[in-house]
C-alpha atoms as a PDB file:
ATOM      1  CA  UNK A   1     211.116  -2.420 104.155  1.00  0.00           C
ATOM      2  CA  UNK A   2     208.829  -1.132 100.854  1.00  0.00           C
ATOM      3  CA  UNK A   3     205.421   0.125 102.106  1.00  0.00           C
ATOM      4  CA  UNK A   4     202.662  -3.088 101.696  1.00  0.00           C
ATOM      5  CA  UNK A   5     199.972  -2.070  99.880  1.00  0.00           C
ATOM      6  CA  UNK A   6     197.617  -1.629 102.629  1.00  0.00           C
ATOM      7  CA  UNK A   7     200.160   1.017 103.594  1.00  0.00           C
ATOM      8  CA  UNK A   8     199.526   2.834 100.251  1.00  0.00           C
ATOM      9  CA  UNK A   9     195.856   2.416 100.879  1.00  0.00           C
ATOM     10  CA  UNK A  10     195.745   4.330 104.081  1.00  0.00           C
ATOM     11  CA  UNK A  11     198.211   7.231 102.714  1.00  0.00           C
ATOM     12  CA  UNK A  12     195.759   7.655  99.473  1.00  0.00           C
ATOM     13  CA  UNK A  13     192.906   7.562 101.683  1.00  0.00           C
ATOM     14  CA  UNK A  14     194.399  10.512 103.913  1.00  0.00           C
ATOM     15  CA  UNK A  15     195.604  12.951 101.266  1.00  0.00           C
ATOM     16  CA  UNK A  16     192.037  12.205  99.830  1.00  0.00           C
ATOM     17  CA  UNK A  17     190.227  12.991 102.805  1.00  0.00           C
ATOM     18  CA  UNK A  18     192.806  16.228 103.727  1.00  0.00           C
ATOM     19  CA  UNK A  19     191.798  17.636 100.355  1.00  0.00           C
ATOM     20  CA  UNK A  20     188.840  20.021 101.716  1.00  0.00           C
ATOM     21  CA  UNK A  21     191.670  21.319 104.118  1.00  0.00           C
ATOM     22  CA  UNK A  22     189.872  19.363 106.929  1.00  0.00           C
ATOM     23  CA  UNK A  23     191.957  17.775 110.088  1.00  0.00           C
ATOM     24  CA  UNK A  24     191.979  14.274 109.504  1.00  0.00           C
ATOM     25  CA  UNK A  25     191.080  11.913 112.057  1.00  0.00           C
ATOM     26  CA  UNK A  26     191.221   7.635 112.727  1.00  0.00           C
ATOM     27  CA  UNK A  27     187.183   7.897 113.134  1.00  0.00           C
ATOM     28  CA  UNK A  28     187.540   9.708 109.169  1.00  0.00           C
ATOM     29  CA  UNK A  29     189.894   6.527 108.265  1.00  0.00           C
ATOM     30  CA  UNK A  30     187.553   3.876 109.516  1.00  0.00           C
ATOM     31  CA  UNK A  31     184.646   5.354 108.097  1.00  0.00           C
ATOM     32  CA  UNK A  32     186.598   5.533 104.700  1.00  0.00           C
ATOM     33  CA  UNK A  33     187.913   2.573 104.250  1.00  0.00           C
ATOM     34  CA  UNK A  34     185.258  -0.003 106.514  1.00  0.00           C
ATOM     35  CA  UNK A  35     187.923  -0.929 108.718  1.00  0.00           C
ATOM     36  CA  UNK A  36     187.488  -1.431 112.163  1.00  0.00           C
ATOM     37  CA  UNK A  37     188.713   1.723 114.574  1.00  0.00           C
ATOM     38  CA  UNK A  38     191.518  -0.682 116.299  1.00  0.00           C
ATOM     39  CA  UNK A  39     192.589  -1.975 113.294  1.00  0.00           C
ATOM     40  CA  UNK A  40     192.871   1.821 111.965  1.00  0.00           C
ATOM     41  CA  UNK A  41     194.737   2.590 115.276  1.00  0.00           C
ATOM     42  CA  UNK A  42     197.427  -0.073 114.633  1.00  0.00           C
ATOM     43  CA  UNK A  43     198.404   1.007 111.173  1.00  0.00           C
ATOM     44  CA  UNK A  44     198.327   4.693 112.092  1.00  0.00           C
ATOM     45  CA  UNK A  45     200.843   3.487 114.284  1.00  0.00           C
ATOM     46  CA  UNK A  46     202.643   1.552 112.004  1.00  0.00           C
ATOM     47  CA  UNK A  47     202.638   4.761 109.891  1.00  0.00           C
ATOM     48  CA  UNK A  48     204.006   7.097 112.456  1.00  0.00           C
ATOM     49  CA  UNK A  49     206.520   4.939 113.290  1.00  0.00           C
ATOM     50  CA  UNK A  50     208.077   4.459 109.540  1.00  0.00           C
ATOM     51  CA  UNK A  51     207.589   8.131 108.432  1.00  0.00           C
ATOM     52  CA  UNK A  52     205.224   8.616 107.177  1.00  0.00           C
ATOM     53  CA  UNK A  53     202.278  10.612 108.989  1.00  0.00           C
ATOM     54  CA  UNK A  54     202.345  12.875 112.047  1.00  0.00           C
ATOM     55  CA  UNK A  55     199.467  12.521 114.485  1.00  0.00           C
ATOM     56  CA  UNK A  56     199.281  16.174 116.740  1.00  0.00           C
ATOM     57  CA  UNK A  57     198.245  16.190 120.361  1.00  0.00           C
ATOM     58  CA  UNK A  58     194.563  16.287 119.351  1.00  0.00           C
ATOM     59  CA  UNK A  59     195.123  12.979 117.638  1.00  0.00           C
ATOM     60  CA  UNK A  60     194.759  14.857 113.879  1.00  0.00           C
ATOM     61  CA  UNK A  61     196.777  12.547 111.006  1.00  0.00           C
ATOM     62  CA  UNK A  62     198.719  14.714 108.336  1.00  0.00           C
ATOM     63  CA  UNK A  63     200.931  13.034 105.606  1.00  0.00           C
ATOM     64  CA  UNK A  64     204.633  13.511 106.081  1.00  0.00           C
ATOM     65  CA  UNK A  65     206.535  14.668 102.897  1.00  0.00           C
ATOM     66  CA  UNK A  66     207.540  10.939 102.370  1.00  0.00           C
ATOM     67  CA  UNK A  67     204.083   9.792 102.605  1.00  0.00           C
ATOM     68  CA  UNK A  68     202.407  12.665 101.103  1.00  0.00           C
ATOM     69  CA  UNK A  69     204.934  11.626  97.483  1.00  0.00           C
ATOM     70  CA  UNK A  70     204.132   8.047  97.779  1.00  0.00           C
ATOM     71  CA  UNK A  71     199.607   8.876  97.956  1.00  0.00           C
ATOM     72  CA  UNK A  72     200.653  11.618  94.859  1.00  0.00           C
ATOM     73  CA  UNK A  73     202.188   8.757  93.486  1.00  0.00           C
ATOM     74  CA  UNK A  74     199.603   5.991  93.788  1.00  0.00           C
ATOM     75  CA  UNK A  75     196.882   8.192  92.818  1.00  0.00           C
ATOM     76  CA  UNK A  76     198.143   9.240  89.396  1.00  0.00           C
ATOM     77  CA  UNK A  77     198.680   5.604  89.046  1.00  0.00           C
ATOM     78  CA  UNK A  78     195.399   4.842  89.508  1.00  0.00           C
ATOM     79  CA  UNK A  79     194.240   8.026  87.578  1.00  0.00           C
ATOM     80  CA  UNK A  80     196.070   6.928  84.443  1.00  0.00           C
ATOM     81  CA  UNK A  81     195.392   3.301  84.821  1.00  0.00           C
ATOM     82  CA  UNK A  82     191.515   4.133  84.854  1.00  0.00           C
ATOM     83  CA  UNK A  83     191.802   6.509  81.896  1.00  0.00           C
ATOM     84  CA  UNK A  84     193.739   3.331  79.807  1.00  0.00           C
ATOM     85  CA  UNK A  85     191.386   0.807  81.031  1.00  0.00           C
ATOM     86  CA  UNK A  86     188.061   2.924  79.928  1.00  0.00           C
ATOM     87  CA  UNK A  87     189.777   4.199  76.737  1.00  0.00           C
ATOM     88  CA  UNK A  88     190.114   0.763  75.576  1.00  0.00           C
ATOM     89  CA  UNK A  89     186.791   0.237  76.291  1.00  0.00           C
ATOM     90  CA  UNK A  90     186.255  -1.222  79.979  1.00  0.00           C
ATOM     91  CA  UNK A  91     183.133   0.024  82.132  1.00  0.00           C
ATOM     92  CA  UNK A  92     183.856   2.577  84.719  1.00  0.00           C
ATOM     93  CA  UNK A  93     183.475   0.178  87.901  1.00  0.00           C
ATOM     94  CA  UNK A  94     185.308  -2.597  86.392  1.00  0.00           C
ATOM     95  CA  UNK A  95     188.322  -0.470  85.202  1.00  0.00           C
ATOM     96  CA  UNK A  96     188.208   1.304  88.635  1.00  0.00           C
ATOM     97  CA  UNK A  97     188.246  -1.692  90.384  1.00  0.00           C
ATOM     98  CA  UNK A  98     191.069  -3.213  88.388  1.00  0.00           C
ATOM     99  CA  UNK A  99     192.989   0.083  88.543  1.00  0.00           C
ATOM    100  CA  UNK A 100     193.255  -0.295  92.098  1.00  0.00           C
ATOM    101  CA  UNK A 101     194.791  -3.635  92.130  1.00  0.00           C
ATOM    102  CA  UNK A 102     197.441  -3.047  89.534  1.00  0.00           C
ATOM    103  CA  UNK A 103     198.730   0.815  91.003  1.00  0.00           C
ATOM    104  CA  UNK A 104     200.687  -1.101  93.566  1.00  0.00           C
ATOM    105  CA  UNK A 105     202.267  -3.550  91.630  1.00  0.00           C
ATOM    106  CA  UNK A 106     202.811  -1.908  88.146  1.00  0.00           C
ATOM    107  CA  UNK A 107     206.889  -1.678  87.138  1.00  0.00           C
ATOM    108  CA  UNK A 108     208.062   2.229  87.368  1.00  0.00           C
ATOM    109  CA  UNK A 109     209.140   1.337  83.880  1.00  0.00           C
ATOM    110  CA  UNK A 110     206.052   0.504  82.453  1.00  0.00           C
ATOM    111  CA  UNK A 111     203.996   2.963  84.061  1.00  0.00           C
ATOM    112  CA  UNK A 112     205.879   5.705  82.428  1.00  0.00           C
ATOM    113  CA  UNK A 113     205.515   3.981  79.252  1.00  0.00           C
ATOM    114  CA  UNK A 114     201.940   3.415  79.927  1.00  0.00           C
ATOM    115  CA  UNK A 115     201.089   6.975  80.911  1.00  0.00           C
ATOM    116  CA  UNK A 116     203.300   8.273  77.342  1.00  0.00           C
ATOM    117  CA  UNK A 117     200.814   6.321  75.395  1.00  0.00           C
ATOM    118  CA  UNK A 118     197.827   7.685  77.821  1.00  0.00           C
ATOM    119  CA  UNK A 119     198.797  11.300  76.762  1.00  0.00           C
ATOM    120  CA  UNK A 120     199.159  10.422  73.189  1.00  0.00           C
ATOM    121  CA  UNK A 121     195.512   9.420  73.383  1.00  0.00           C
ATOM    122  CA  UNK A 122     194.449  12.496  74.472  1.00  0.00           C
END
């Protein structure tokens, strides 16, 4: 079954938070994102199970190869998305906020289209 969005949300959210070479905890997550600690708990589960993180003895969450390519993946969408929204002239929040909505359900296809005409810009 394809990875929900919310899915994509928490992988993003943990390669984000690993950056600084930190171990990433659920407390991290929660704090994060403004979820609730349990509901953090049942998706890192979720996660484990399906492939995509590890969680080590001391209850530290790393991204698996699989779900380490699919935050890689999200976030250049949303990097490139926000560079076409403001380069056609919409504010930084706005095209932020609508970048994040349309990284999970853009077309392959027309994201590599999109992100041609992105470099062209540039």
């Amino acid at each position: 079954m394809p990875l929900q969005e919310s899915g994509e949300m928490y992988l993003v959210t943990i390669l984000s938070l690993s950056e600084d070479g930190s171990p990433v905890r659920s407390l991290d997550i929660s704090k994060r994102m403004g979820y609730s600690r349990p509901s953090i708990s049942r998706a890192m589960r979720i996660l484990k199970m399906d492939g995509y993180i590890d969680i080590d003895e001391s209850g530290f969450i790393s991204l698996t190869e699989k779900g380490l390519e699919i935050a890689r993946t999200i976030n250049e969408r949303h990097i490139v998305l926000y560079e076409f929204l403001c380069s056609i002239g919409v504010d930084g929040k706005t095209a932020d906020s609508d970048a994040c909505r349309i990284e999970h359900v853009i077309s392959n296809k027309s994201f590599k289209a999109l992100k041609k005409h992105v470099k062209k810009l540039k």
